[in-house]
PDB file of N, CA and C in Angstrom:
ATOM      1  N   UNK A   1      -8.263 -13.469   7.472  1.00  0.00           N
ATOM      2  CA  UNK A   1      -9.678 -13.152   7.485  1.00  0.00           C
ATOM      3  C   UNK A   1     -10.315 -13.757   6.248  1.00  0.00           C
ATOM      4  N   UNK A   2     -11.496 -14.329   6.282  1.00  0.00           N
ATOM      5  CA  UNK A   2     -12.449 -14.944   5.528  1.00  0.00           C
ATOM      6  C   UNK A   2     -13.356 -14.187   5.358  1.00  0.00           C
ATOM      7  N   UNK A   3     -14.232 -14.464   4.073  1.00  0.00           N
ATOM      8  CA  UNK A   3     -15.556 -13.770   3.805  1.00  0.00           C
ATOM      9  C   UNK A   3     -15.877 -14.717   3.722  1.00  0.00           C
ATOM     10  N   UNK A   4     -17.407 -15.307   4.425  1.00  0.00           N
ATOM     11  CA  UNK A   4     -18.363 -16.486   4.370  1.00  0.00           C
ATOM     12  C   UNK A   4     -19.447 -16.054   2.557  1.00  0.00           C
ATOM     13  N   UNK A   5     -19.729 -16.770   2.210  1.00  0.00           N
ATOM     14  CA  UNK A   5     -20.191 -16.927   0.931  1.00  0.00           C
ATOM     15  C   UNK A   5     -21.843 -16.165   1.396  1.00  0.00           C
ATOM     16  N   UNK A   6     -21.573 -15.110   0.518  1.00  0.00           N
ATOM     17  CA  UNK A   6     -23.124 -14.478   0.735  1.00  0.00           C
ATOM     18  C   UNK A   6     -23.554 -13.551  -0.568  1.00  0.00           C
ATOM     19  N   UNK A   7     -23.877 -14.656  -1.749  1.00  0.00           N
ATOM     20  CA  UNK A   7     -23.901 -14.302  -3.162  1.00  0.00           C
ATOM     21  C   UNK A   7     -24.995 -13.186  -3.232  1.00  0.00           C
ATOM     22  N   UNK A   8     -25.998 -13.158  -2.290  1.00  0.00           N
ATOM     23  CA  UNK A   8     -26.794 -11.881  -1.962  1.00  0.00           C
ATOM     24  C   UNK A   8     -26.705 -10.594  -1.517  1.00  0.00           C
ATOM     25  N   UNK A   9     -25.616 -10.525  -1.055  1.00  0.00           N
ATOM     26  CA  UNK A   9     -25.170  -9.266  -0.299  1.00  0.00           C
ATOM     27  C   UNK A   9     -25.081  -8.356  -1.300  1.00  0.00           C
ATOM     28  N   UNK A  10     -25.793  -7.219  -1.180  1.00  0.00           N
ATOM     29  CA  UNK A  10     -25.504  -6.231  -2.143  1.00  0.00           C
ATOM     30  C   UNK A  10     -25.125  -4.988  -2.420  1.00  0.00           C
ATOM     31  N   UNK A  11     -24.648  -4.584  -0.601  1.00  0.00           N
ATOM     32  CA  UNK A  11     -23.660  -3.397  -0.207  1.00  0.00           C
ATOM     33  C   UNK A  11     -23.493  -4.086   1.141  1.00  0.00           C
ATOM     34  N   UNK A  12     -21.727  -3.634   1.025  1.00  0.00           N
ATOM     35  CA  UNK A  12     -21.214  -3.795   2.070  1.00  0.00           C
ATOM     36  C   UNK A  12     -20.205  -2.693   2.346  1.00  0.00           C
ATOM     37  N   UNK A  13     -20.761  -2.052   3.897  1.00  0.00           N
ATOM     38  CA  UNK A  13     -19.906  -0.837   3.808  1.00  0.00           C
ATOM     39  C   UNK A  13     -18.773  -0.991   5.156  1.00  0.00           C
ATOM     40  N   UNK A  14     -17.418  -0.963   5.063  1.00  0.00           N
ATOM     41  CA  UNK A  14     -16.480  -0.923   5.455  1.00  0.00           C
ATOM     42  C   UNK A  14     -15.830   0.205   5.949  1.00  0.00           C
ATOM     43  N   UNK A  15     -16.642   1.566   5.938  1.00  0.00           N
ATOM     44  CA  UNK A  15     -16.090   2.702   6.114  1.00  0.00           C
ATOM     45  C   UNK A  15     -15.979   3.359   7.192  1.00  0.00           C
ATOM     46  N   UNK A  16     -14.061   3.699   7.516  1.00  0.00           N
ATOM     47  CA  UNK A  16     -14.011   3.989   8.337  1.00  0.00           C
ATOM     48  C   UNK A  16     -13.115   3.080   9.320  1.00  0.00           C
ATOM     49  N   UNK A  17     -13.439   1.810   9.198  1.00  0.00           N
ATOM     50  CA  UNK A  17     -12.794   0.585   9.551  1.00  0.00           C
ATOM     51  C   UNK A  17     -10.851   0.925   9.668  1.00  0.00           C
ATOM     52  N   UNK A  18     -10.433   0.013  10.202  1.00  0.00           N
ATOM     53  CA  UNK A  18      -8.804  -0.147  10.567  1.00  0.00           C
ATOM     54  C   UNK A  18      -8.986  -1.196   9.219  1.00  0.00           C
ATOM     55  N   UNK A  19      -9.082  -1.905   8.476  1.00  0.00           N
ATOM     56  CA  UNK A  19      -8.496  -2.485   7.597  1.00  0.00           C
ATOM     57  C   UNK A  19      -7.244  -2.673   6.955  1.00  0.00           C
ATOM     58  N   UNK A  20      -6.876  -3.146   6.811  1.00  0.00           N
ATOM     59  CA  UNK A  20      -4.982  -3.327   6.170  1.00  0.00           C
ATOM     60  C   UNK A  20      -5.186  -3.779   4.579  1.00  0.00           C
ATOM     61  N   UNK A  21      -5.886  -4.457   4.658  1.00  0.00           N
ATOM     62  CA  UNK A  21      -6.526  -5.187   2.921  1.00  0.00           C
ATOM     63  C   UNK A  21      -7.917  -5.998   3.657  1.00  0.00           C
ATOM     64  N   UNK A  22      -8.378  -6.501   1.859  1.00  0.00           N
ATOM     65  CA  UNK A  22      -9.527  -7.077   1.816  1.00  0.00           C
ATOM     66  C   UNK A  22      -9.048  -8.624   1.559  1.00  0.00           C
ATOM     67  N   UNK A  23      -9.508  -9.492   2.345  1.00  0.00           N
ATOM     68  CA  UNK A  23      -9.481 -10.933   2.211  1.00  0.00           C
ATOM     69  C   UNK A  23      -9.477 -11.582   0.539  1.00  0.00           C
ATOM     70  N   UNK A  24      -8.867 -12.383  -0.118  1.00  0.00           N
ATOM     71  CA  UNK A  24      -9.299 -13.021  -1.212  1.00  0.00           C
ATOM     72  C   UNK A  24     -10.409 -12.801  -1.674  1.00  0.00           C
ATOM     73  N   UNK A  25     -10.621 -13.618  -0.724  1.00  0.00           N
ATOM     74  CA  UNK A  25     -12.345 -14.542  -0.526  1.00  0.00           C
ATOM     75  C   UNK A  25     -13.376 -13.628  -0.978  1.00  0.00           C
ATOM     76  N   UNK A  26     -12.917 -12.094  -0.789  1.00  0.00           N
ATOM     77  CA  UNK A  26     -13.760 -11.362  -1.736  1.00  0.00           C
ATOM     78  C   UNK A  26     -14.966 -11.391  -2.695  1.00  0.00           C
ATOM     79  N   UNK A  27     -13.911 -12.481  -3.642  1.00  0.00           N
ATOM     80  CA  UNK A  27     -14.589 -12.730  -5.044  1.00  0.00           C
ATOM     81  C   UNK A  27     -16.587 -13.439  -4.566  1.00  0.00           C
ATOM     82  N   UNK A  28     -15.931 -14.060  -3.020  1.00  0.00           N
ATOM     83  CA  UNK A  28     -17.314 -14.688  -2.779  1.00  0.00           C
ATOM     84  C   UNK A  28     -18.377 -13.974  -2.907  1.00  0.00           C
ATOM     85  N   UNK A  29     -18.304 -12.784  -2.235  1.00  0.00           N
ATOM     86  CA  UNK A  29     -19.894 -11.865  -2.458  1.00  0.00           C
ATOM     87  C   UNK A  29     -20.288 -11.259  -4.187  1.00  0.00           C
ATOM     88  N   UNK A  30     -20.348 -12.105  -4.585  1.00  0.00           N
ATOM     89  CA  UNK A  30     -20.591 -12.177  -6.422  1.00  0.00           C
ATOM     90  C   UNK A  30     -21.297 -11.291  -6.515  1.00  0.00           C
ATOM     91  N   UNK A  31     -22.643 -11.048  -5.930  1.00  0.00           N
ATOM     92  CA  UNK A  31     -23.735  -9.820  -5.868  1.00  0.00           C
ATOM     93  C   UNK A  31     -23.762  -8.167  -5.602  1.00  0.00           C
ATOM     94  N   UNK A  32     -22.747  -8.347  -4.996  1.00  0.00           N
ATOM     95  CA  UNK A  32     -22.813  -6.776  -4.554  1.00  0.00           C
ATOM     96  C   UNK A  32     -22.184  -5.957  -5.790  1.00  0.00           C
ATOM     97  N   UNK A  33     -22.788  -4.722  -5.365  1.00  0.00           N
ATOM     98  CA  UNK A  33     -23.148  -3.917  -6.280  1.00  0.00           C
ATOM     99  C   UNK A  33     -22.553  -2.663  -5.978  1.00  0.00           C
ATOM    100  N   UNK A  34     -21.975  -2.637  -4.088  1.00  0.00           N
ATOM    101  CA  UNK A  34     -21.346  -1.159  -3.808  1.00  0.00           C
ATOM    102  C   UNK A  34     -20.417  -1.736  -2.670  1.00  0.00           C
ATOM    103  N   UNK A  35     -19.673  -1.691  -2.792  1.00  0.00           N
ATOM    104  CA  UNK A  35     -18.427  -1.266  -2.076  1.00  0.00           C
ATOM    105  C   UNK A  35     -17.876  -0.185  -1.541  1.00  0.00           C
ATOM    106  N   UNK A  36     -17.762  -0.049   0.111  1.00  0.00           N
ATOM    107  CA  UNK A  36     -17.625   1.492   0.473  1.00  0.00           C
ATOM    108  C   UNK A  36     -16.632   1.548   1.710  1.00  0.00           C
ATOM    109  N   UNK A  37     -15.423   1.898   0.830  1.00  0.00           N
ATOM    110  CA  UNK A  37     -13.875   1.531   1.554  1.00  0.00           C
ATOM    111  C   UNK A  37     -13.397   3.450   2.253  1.00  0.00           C
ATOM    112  N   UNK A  38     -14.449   3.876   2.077  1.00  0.00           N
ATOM    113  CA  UNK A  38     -14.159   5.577   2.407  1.00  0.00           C
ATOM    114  C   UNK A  38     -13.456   5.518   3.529  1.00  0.00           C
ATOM    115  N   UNK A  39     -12.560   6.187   4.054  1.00  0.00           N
ATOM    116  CA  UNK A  39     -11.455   6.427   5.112  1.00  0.00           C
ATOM    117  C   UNK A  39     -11.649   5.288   5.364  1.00  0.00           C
ATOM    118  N   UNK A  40     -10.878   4.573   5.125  1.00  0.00           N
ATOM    119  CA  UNK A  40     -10.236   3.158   5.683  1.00  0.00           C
ATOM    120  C   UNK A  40      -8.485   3.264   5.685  1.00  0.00           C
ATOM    121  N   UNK A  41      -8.238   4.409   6.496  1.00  0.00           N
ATOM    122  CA  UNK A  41      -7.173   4.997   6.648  1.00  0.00           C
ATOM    123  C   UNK A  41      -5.380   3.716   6.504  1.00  0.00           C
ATOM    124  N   UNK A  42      -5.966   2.323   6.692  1.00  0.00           N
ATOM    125  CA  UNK A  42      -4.957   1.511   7.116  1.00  0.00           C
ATOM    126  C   UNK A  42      -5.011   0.537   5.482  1.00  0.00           C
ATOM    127  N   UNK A  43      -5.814   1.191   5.002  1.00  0.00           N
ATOM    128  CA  UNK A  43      -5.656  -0.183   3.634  1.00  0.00           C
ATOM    129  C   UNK A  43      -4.885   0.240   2.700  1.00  0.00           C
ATOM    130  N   UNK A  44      -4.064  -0.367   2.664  1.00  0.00           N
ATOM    131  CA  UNK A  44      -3.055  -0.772   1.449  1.00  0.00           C
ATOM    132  C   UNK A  44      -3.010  -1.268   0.109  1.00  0.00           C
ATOM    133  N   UNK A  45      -4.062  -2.410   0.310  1.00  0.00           N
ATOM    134  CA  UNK A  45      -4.442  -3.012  -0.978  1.00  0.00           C
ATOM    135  C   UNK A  45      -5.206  -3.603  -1.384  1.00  0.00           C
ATOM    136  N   UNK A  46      -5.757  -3.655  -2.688  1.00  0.00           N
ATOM    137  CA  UNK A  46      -7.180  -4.486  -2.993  1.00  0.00           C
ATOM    138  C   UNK A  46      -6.403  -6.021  -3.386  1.00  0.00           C
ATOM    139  N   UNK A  47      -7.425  -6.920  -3.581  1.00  0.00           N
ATOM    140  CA  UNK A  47      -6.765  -8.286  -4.043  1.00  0.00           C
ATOM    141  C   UNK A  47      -7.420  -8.256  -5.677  1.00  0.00           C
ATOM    142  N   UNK A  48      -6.563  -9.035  -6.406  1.00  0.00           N
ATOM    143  CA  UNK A  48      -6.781  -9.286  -7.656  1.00  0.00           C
ATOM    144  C   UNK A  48      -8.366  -9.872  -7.766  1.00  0.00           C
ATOM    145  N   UNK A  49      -8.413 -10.220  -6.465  1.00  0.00           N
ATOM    146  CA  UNK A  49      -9.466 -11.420  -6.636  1.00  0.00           C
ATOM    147  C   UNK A  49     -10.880 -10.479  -6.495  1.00  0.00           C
ATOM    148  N   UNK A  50     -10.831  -9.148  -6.321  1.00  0.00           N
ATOM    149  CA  UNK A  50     -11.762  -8.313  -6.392  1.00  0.00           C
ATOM    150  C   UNK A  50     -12.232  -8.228  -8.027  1.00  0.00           C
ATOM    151  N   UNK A  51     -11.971  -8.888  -8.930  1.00  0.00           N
ATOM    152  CA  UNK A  51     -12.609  -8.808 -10.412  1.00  0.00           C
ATOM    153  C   UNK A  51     -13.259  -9.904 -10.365  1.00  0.00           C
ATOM    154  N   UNK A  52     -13.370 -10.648  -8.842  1.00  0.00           N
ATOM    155  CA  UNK A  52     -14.621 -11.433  -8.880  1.00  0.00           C
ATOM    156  C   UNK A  52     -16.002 -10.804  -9.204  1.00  0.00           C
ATOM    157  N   UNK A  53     -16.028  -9.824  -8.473  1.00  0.00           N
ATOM    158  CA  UNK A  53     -17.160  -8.926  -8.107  1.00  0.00           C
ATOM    159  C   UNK A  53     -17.637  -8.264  -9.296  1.00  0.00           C
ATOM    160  N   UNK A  54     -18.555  -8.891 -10.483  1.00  0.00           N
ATOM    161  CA  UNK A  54     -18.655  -8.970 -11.949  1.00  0.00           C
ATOM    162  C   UNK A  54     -20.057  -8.081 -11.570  1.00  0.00           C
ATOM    163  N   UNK A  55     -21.031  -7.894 -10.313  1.00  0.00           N
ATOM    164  CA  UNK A  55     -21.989  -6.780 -10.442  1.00  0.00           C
ATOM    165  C   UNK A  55     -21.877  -5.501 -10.026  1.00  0.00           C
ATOM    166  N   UNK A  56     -20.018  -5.718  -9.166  1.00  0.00           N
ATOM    167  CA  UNK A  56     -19.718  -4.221  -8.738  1.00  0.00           C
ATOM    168  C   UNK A  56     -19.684  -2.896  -9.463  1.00  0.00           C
ATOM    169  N   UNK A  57     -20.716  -1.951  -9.145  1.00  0.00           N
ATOM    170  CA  UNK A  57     -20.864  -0.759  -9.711  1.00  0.00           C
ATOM    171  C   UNK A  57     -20.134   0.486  -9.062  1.00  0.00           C
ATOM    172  N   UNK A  58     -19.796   0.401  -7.923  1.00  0.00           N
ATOM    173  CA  UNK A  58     -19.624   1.336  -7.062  1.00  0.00           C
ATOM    174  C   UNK A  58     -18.614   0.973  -5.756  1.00  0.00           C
ATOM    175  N   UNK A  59     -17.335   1.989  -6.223  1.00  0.00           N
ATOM    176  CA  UNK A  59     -16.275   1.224  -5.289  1.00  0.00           C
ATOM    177  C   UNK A  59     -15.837   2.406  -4.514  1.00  0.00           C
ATOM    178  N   UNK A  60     -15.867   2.545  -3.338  1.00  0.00           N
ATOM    179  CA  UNK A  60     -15.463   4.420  -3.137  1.00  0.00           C
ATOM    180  C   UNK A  60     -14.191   4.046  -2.225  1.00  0.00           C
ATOM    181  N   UNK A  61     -13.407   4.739  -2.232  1.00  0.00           N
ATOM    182  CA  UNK A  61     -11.930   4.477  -1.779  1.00  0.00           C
ATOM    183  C   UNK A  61     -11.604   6.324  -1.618  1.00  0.00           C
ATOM    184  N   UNK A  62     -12.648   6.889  -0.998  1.00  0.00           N
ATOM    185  CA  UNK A  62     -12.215   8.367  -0.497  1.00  0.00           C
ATOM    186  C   UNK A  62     -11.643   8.328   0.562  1.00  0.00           C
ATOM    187  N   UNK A  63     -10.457   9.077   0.916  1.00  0.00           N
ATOM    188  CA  UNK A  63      -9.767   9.218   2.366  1.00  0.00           C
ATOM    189  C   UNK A  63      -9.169   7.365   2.560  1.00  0.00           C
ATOM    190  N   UNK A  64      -8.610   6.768   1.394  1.00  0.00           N
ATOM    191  CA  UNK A  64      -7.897   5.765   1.457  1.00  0.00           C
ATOM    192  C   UNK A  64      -6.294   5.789   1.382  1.00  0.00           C
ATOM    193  N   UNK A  65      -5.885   6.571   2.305  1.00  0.00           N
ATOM    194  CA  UNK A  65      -4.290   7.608   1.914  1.00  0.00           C
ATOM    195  C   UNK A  65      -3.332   6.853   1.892  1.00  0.00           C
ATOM    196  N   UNK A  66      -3.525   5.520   2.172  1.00  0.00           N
ATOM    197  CA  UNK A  66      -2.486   4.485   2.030  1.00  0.00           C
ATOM    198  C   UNK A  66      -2.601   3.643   1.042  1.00  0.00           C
ATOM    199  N   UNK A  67      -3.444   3.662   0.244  1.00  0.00           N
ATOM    200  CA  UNK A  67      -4.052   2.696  -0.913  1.00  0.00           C
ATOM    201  C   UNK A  67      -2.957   2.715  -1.576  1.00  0.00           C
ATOM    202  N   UNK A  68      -1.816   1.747  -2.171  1.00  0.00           N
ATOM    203  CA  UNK A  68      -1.083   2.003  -2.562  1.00  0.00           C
ATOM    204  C   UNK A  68      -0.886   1.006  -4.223  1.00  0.00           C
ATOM    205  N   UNK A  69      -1.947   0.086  -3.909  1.00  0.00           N
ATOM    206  CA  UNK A  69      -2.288  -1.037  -5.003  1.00  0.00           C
ATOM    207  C   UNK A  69      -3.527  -1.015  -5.121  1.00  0.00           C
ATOM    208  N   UNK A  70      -3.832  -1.142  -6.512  1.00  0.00           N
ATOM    209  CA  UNK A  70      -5.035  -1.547  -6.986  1.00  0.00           C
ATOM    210  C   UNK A  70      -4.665  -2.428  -7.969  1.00  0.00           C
ATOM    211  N   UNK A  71      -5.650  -3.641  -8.078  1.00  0.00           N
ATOM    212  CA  UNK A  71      -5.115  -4.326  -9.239  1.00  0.00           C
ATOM    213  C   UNK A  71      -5.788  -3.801 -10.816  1.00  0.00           C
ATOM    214  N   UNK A  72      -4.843  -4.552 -11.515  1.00  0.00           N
ATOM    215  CA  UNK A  72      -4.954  -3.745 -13.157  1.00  0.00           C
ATOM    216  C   UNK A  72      -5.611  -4.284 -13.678  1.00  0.00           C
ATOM    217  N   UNK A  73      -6.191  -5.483 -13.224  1.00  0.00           N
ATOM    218  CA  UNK A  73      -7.619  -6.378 -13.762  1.00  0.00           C
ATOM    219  C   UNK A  73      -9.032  -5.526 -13.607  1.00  0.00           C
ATOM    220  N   UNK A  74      -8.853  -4.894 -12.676  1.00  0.00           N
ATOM    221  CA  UNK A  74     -10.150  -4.100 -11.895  1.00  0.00           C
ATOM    222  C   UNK A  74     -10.769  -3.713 -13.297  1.00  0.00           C
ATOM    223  N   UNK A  75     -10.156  -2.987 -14.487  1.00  0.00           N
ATOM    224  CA  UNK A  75     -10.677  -2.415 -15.144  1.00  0.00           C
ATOM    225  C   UNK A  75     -11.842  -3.578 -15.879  1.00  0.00           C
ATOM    226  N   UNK A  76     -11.850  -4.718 -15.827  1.00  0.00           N
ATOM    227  CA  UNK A  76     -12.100  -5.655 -16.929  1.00  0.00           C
ATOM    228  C   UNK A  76     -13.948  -5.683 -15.838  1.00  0.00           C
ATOM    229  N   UNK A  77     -14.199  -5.426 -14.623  1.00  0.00           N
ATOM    230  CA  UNK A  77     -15.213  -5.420 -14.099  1.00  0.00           C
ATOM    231  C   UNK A  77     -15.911  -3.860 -14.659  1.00  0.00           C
ATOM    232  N   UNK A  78     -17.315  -4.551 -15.798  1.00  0.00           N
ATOM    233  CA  UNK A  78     -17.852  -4.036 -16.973  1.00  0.00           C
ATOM    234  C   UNK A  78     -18.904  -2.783 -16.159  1.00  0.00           C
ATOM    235  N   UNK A  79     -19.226  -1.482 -16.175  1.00  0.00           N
ATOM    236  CA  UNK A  79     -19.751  -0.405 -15.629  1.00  0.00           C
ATOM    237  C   UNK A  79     -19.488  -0.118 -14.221  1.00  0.00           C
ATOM    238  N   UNK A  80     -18.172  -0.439 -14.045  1.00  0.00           N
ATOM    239  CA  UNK A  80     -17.264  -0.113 -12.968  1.00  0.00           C
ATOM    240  C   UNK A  80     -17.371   1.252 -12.367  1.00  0.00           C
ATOM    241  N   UNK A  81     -17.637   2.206 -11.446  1.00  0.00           N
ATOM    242  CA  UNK A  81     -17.425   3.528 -11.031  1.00  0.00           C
ATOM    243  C   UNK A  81     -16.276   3.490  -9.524  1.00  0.00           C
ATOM    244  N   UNK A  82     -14.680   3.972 -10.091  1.00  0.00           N
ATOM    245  CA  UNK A  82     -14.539   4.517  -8.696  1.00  0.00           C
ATOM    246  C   UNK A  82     -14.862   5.785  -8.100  1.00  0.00           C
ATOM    247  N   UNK A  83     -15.302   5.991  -6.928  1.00  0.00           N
ATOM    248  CA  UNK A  83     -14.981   7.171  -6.551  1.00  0.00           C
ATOM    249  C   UNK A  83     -14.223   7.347  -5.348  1.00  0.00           C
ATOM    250  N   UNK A  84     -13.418   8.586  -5.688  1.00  0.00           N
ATOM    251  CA  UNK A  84     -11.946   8.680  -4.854  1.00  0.00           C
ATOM    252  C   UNK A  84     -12.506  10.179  -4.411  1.00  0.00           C
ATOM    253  N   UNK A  85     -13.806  10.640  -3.996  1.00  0.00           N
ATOM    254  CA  UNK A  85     -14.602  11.384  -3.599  1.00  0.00           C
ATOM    255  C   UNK A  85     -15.677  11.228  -3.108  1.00  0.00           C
ATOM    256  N   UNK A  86     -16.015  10.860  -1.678  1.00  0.00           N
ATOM    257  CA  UNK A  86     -17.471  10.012  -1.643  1.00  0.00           C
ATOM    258  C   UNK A  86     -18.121  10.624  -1.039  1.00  0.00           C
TER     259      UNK A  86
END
């Protein structure tokens, strides 16, 4: 799976979805600002390449019971909020 380049996008909500992981390509939506992975019961893992996402404020990963990776870069994306309660 691909993400087409959409440096504007500035929430994209995924919740709920069968997901397994998030594509690389991630890093492409540079803009967004919220991320909303809430019960995405099948995801496993984020990609490193999610510290693309340098305006992400808001990452919610509630009811993600398989999440089993996050990468350790994540922290370096500057007024970062997870919530593991959404």
């Amino acid at each position: 799976m691909t993400i087409p380049y959409y440096s504007h996008l500035l929430e994209l909500h995924l919740e709920g979805t069968a997901i397994r992981g998030l594509p690389a390509s991630i890093e492409l939506l540079s803009g967004n600002v919220l991320l909303n992975l809430k019960d995405c019961k099948n995801l496993k893992s984020l990609p490193s390449t999610i510290n693309g996402l340098r305006l992400l404020r808001t990452l919610c990963l509630s009811g993600c019971s398989k999440l089993k990776k996050v990468p350790e870069n994540l922290g370096k994306v500057e007024s970062l909020e997870v919530r593991l309660s959404c």
